[in-house]
N, C-alpha and C. Protein backbone atom coordinates (compact mmCIF):
# COMPACT_ATOMS: atom_id res chain seq x y z
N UNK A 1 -9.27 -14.02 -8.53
CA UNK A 1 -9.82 -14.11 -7.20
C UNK A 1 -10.08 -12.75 -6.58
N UNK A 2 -10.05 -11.97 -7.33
CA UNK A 2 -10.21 -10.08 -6.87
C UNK A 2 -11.42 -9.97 -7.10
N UNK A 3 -11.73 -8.79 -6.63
CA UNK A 3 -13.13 -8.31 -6.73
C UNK A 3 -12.61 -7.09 -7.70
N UNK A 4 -13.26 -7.14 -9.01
CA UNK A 4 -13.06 -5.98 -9.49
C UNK A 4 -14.64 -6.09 -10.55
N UNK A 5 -14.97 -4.20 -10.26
CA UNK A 5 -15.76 -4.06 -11.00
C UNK A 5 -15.93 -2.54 -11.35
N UNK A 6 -16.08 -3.16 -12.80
CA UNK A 6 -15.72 -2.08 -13.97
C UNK A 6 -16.99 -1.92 -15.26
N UNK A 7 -17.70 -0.67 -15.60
CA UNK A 7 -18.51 -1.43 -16.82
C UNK A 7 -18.03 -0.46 -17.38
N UNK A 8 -18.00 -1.72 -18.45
CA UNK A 8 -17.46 -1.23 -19.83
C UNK A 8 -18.39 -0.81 -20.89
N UNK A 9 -18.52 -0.18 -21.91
CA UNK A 9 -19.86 -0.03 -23.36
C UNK A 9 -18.93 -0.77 -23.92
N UNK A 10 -19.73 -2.00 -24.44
CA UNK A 10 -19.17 -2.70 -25.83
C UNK A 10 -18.94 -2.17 -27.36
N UNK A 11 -19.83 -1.02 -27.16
CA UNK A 11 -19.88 -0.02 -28.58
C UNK A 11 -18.60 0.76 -28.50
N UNK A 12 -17.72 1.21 -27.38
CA UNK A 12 -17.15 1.47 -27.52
C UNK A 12 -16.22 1.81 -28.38
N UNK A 13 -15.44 2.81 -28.65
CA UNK A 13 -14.19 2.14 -29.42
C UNK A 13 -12.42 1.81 -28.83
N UNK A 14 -13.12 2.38 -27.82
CA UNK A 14 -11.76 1.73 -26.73
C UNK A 14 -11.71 0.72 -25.82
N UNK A 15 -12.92 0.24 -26.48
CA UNK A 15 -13.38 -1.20 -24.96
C UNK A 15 -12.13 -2.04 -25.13
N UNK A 16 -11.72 -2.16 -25.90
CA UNK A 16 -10.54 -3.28 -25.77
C UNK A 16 -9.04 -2.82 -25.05
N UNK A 17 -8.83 -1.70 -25.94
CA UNK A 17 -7.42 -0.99 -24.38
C UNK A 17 -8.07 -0.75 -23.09
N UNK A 18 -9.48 -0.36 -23.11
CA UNK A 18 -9.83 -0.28 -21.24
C UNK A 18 -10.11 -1.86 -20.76
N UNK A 19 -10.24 -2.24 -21.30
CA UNK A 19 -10.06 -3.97 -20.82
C UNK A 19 -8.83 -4.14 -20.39
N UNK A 20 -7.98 -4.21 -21.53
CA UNK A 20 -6.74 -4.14 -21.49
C UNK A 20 -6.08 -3.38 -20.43
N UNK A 21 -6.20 -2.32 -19.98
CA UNK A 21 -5.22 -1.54 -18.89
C UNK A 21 -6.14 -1.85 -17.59
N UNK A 22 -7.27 -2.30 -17.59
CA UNK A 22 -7.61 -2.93 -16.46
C UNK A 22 -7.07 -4.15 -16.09
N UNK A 23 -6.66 -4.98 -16.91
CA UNK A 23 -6.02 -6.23 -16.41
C UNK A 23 -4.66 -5.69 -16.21
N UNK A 24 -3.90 -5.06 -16.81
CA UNK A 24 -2.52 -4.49 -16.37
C UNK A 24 -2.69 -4.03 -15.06
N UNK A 25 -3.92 -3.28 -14.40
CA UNK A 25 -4.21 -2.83 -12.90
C UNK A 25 -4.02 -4.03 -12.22
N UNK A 26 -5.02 -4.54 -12.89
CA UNK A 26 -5.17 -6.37 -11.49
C UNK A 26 -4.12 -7.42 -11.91
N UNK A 27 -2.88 -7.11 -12.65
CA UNK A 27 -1.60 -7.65 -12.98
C UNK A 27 -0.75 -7.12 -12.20
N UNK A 28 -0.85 -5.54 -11.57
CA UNK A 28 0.39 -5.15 -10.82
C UNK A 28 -0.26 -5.04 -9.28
N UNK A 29 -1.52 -4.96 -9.40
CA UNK A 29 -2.20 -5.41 -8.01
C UNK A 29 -1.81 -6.90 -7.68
N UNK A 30 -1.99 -7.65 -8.09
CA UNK A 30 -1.48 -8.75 -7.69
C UNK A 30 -0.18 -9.15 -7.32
N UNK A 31 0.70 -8.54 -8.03
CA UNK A 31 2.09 -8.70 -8.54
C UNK A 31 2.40 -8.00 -7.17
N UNK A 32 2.03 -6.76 -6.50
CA UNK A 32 2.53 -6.18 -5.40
C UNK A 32 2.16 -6.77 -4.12
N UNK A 33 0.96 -7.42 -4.29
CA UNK A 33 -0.07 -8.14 -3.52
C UNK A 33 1.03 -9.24 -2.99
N UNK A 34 1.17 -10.37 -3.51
CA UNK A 34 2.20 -11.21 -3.57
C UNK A 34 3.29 -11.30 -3.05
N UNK A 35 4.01 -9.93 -3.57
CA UNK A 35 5.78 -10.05 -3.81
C UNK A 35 6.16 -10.42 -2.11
N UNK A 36 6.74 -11.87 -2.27
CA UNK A 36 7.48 -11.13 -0.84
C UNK A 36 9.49 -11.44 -1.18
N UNK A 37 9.41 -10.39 -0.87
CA UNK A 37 11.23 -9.74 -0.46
C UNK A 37 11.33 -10.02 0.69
N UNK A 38 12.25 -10.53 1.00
CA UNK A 38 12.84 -11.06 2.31
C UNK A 38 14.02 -11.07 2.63
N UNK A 39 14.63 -9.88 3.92
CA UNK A 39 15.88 -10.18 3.70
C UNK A 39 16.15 -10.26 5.66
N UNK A 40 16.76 -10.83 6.06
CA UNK A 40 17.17 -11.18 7.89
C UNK A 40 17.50 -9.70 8.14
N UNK A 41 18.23 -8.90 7.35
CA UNK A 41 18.36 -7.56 8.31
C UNK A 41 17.10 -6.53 8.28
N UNK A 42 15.83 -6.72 7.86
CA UNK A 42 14.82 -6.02 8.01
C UNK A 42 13.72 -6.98 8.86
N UNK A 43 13.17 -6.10 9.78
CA UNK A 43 12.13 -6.92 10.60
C UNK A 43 11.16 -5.78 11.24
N UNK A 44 10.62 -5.37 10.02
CA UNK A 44 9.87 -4.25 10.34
C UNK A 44 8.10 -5.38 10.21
N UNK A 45 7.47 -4.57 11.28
CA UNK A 45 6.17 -5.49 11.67
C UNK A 45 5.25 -4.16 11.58
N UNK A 46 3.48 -4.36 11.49
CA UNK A 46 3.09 -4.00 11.22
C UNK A 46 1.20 -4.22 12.68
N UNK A 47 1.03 -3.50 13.01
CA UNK A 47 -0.23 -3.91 13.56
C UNK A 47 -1.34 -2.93 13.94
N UNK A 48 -2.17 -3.67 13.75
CA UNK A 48 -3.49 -2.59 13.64
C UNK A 48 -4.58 -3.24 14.84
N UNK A 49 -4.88 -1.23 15.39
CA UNK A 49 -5.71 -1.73 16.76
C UNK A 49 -6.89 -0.87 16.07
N UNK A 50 -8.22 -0.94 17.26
CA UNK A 50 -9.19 -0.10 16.96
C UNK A 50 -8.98 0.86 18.09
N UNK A 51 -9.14 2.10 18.01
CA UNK A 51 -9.52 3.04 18.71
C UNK A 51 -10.77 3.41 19.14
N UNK A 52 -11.10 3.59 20.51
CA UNK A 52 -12.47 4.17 21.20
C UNK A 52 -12.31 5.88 21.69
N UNK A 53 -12.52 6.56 21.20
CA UNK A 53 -11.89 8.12 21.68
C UNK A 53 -12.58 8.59 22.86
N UNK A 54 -12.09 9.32 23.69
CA UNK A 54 -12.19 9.03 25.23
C UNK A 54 -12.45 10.91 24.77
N UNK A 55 -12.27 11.37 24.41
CA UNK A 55 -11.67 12.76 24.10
C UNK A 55 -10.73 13.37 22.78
N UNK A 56 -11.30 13.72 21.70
CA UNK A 56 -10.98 13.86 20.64
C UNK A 56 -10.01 14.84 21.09
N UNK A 57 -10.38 16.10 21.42
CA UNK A 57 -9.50 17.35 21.03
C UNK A 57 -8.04 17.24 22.37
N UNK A 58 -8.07 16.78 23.29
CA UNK A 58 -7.35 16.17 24.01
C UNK A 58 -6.42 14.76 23.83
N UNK A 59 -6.95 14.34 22.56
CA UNK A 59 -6.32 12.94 22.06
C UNK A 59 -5.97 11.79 22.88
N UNK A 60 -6.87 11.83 23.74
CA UNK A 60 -7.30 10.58 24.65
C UNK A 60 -8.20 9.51 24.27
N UNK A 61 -7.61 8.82 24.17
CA UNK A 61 -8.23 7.28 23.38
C UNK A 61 -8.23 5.76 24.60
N UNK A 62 -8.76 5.01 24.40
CA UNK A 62 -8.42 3.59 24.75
C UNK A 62 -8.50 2.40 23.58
N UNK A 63 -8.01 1.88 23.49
CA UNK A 63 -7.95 1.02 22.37
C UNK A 63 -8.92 -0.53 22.64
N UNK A 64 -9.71 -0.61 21.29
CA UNK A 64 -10.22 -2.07 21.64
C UNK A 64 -9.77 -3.32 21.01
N UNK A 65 -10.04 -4.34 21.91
CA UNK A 65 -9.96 -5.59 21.46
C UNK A 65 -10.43 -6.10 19.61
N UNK A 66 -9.79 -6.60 18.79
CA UNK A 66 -10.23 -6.97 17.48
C UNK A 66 -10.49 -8.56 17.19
N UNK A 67 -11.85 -9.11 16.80
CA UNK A 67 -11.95 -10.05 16.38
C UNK A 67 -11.33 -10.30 16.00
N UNK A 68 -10.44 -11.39 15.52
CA UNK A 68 -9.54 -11.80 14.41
C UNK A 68 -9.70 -13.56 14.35
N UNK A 69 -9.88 -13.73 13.02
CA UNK A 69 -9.93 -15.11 12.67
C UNK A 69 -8.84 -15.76 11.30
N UNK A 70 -8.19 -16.08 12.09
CA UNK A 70 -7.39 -16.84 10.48
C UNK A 70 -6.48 -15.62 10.26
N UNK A 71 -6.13 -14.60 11.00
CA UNK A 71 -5.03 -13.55 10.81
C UNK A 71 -6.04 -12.13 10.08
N UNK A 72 -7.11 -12.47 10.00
CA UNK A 72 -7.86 -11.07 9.42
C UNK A 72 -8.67 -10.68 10.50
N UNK A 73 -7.79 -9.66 10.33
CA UNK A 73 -9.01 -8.98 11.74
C UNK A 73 -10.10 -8.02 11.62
N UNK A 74 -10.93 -8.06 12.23
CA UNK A 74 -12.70 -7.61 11.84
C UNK A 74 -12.71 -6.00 12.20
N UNK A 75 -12.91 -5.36 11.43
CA UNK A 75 -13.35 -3.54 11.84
C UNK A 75 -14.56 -3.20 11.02
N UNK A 76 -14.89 -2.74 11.57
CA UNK A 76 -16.41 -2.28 11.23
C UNK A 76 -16.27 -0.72 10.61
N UNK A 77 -17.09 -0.54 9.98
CA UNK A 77 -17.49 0.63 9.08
C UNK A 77 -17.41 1.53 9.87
N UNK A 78 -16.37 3.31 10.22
CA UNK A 78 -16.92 4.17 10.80
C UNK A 78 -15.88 3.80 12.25
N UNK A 79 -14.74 2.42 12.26
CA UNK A 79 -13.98 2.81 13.24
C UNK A 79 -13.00 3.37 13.00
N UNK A 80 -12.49 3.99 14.04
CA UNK A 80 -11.01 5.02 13.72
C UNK A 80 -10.22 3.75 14.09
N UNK A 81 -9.21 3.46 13.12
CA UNK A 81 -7.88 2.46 13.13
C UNK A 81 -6.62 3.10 13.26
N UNK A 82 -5.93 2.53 13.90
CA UNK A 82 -4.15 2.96 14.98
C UNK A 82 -3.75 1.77 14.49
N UNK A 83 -2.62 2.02 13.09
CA UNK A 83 -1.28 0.87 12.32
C UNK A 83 -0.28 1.68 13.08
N UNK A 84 0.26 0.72 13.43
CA UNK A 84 2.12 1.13 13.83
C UNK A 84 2.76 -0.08 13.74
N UNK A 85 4.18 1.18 12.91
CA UNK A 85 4.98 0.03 12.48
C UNK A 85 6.02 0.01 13.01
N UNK A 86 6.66 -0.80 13.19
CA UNK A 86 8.14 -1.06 13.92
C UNK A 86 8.83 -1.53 13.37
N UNK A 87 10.05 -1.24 13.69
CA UNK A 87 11.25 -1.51 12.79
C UNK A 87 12.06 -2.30 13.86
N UNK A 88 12.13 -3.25 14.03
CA UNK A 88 12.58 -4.37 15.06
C UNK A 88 13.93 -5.02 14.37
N UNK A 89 14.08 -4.64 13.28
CA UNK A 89 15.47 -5.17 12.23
C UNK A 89 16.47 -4.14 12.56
N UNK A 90 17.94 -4.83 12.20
CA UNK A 90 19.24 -4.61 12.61
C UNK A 90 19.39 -3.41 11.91
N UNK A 91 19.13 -2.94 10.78
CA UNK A 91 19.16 -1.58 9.70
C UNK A 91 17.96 -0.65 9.53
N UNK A 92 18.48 0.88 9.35
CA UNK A 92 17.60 1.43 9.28
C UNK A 92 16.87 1.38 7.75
N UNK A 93 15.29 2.17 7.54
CA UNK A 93 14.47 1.15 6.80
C UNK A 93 13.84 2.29 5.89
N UNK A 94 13.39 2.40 5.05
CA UNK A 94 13.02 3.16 4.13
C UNK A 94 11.03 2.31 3.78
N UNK A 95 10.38 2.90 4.74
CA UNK A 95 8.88 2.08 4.92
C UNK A 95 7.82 2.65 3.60
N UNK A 96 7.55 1.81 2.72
CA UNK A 96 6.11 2.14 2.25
C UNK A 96 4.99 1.58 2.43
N UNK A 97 4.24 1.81 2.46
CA UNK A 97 2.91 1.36 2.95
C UNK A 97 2.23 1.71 1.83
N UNK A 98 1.49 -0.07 1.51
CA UNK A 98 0.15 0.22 0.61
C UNK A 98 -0.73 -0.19 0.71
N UNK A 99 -2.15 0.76 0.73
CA UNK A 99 -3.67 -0.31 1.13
C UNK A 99 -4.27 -0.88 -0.62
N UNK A 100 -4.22 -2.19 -0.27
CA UNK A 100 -4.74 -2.74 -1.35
C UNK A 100 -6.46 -2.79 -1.06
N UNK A 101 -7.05 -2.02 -1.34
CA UNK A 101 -8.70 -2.17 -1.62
C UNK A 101 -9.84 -3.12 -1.97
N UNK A 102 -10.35 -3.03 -1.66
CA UNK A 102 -11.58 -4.07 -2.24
C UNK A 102 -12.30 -4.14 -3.12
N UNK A 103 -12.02 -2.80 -3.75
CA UNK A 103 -12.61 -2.85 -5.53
C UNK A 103 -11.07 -2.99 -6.44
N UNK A 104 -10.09 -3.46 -5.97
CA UNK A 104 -9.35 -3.44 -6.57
C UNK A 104 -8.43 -2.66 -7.28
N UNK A 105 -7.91 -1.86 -6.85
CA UNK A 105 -7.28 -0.41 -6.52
C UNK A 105 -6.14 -0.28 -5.21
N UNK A 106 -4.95 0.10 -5.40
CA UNK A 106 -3.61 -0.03 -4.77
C UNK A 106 -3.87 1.80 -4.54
N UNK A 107 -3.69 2.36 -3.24
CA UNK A 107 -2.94 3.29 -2.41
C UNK A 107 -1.96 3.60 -1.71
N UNK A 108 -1.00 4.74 -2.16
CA UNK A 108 0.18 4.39 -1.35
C UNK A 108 -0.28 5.49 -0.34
N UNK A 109 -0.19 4.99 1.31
CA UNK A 109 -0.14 5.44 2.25
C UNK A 109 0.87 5.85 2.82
N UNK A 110 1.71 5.75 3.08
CA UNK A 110 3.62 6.22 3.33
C UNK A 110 4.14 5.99 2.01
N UNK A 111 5.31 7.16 1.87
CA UNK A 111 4.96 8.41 1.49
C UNK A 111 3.56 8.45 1.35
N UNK A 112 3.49 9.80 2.21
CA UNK A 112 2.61 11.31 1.33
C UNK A 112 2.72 11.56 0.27
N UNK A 113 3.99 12.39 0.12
CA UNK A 113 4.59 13.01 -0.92
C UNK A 113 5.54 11.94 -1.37
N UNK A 114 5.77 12.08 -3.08
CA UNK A 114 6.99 11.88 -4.22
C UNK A 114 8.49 11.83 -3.60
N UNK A 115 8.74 12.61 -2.08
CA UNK A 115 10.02 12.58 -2.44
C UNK A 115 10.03 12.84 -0.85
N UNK A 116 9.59 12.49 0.27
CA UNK A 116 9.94 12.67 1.34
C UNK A 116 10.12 11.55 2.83
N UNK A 117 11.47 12.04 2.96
CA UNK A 117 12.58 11.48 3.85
C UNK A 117 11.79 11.10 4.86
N UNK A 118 10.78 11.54 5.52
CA UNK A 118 10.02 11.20 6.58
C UNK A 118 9.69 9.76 7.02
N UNK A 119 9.74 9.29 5.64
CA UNK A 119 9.39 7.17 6.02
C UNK A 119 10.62 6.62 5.79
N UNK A 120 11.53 7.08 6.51
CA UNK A 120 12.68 6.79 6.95
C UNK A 120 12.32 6.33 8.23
N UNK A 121 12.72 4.93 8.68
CA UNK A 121 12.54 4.66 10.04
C UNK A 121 13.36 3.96 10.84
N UNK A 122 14.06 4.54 11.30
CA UNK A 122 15.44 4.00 11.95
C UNK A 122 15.12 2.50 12.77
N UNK A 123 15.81 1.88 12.75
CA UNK A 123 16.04 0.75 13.69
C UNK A 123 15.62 1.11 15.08
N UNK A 124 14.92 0.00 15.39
CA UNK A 124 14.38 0.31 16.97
C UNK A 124 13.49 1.34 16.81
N UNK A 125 12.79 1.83 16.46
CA UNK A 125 11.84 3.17 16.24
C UNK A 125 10.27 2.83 15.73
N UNK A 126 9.50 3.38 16.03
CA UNK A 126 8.36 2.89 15.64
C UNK A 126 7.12 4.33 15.29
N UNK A 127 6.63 3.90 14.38
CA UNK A 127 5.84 5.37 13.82
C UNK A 127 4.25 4.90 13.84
N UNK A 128 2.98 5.79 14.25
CA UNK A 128 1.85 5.72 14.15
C UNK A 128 1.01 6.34 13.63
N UNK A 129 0.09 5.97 12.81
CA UNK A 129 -0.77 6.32 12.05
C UNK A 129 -2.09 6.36 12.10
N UNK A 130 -3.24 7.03 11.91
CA UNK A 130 -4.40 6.65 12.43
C UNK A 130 -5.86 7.35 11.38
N UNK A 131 -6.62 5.92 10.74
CA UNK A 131 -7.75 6.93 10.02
C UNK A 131 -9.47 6.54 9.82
N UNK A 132 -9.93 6.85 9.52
CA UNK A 132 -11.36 6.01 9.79
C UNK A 132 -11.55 5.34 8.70
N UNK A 133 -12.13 3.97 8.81
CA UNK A 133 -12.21 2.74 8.15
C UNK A 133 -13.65 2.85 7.08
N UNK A 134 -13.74 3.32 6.03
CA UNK A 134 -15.14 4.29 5.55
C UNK A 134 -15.79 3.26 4.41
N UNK A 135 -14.99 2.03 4.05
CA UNK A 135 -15.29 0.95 3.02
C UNK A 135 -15.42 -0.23 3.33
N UNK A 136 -16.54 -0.94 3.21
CA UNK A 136 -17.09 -2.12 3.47
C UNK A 136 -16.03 -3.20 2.30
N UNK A 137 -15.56 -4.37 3.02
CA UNK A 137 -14.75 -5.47 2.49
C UNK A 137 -13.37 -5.50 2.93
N UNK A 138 -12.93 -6.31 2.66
CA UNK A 138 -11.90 -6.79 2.92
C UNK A 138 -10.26 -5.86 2.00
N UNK A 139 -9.78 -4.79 3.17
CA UNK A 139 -9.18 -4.08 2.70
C UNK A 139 -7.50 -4.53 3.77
N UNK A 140 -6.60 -4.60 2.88
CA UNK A 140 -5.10 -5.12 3.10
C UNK A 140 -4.15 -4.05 2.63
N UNK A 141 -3.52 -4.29 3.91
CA UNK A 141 -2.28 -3.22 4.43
C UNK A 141 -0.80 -4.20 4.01
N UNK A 142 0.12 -3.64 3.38
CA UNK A 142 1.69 -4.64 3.21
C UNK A 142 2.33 -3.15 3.34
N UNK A 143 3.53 -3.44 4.42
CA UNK A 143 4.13 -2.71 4.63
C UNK A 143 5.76 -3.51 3.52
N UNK A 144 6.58 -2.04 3.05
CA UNK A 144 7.67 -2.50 2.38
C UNK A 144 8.83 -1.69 3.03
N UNK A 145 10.09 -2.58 3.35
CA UNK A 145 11.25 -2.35 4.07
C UNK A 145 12.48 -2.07 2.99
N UNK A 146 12.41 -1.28 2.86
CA UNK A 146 13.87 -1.12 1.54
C UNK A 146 14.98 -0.37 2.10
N UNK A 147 16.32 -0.63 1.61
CA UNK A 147 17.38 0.18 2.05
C UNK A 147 17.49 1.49 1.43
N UNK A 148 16.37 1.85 0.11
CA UNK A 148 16.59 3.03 -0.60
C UNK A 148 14.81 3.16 -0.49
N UNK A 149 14.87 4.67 -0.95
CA UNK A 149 13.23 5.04 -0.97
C UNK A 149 13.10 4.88 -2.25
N UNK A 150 11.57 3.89 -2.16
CA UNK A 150 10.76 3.62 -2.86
C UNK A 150 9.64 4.54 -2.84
N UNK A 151 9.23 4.81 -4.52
CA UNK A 151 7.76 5.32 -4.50
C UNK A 151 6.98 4.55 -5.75
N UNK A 152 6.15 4.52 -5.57
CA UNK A 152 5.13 3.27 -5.98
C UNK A 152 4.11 4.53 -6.78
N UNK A 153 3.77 5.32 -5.77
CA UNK A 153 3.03 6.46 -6.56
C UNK A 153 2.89 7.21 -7.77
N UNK A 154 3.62 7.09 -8.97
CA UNK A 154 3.54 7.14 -10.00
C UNK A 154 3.16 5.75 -11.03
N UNK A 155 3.16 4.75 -10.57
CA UNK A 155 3.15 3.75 -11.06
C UNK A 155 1.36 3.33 -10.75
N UNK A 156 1.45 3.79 -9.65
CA UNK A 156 -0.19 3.18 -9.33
C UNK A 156 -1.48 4.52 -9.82
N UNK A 157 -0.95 5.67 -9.53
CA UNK A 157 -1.50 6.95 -10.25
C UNK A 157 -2.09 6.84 -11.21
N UNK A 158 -1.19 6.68 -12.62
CA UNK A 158 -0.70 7.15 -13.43
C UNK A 158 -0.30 5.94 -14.52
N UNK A 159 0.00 4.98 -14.20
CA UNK A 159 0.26 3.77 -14.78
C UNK A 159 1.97 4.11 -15.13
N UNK A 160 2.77 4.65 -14.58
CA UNK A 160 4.07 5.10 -14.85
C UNK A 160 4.12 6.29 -15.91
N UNK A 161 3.11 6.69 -16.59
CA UNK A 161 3.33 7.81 -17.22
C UNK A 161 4.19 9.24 -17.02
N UNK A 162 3.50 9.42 -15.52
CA UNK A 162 4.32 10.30 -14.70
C UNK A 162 5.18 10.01 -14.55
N UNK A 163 6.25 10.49 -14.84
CA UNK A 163 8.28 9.87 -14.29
C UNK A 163 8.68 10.55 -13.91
N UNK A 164 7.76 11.25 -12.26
CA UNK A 164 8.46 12.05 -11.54
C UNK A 164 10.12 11.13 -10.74
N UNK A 165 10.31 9.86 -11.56
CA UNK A 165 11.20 9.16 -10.23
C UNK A 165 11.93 9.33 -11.83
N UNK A 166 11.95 9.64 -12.66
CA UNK A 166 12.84 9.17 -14.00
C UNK A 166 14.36 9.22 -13.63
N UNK A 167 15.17 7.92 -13.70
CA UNK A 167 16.28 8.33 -13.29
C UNK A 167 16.98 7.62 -11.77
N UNK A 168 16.07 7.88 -11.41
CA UNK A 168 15.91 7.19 -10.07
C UNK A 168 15.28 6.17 -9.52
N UNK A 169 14.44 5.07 -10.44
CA UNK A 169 14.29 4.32 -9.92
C UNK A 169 14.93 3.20 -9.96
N UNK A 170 14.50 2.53 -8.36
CA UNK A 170 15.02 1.41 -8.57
C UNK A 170 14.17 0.15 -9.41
N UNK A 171 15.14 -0.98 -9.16
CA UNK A 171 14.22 -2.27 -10.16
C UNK A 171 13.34 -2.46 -9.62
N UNK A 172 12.61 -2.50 -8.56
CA UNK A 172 11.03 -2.77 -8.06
C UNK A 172 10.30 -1.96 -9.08
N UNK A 173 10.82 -0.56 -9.03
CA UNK A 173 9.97 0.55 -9.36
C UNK A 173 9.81 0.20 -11.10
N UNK A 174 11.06 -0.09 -11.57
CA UNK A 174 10.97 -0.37 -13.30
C UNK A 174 10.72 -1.57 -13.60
N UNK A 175 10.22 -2.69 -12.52
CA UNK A 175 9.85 -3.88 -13.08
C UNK A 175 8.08 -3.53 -12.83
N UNK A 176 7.80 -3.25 -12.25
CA UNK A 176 6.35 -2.77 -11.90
C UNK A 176 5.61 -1.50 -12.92
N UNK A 177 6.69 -1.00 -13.55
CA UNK A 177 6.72 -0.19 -14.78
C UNK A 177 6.54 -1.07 -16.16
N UNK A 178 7.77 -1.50 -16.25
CA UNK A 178 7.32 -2.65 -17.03
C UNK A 178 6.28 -3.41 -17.35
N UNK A 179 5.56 -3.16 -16.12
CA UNK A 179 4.13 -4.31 -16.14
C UNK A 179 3.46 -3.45 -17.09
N UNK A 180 3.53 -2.42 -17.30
CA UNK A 180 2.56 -1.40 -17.81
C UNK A 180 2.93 -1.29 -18.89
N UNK A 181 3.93 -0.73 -19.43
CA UNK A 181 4.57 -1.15 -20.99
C UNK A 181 4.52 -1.39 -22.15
N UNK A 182 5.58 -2.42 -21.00
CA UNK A 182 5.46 -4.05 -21.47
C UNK A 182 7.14 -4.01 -22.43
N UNK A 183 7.63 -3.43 -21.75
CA UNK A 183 9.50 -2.80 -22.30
C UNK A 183 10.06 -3.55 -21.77
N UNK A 184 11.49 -4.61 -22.52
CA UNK A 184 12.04 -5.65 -22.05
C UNK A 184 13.73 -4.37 -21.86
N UNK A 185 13.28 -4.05 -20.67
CA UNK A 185 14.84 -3.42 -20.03
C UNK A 185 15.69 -4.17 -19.54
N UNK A 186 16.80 -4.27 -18.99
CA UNK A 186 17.72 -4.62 -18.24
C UNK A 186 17.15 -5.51 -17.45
């Protein structure tokens, strides 16, 4: 049910592993797409406005109203978008953020960086983000609440090759590794 598009040469001689590690993409796209973890002490929420800029270099904005039908809400090509997330749960929260795309392609947006404390978001606290909307389709935001930091970014990069987390990850991180594999660990 994804939109993915890829051309392949049939003459190839790798058409069959690039087949192949493309469905491993739209196997852990989905797989992340999906997952829901649920636990009562996290109640971190997620919402997205449009911005009208009143004054760029002054950072004066007013925010507009968003179509929304059926929980998807409508932005147009070329608007600047304001996500903030809140952490409304009893524990503090370790936030990643990923935009799942419309050609089928996972970005991790929180973390920046491999290894920084910053998407740490305490209870009661709320952080904002803001960027222009530059791709036509239907593009999805899942925010993730963990008690330890997660990074996803080697896995979606790289297909886990990179093991800048070697050592350190947790089972999200080595079952989503796994997908790639295909190693029956622990």
């Amino acid at each position: 049910g994804n939109i993915c598009s890829e051309q392949f040469d049939l003459n190839d001689e790798g058409f069959q592993m690039k087949v192949a590690e493309k469905l491993k993409d739209l196997f852990i796209y989905n797989l992340l797409l999906n997952i829901e973890l649920t636990d009562k002490l996290y109640g971190v929420e997620i919402d997205v406005q449009i911005i009208n800029w009143i004054n760029i270099e002054s950072k004066k904005y007013k925010l507009s109203a968003l179509n929304e039908i059926s929980g998807i809400k409508s932005i147009n090509c070329g608007d600047t978008i304001k996500l903030t997330i809140t952490n409304q749960g009893d524990i503090n929260a370790y936030i990643t953020l990923l935009n799942f795309a419309p050609n089928g392609t996972i970005k991790q947006v929180v973390p920046k960086t491999d290894r920084n404390e910053s998407n740490l978001l305490p209870k009661g606290n709320v952080t904002e983000m803001g960027f222009i909307c530059n791709e036509p389709g239907l593009d999805i935001y899942k925010v993730f609440a963990t008690k330890e930091f997660i990074n996803f970014r080697p896995i979606i990069t790289s297909r886990g090759l990179e093991k800048s987390t070697k050592g350190l990850m947790n089972p999200l991180e080595e079952l989503l590794l796994n997908g790639y594999s295909g190693s029956k660990g622990n």
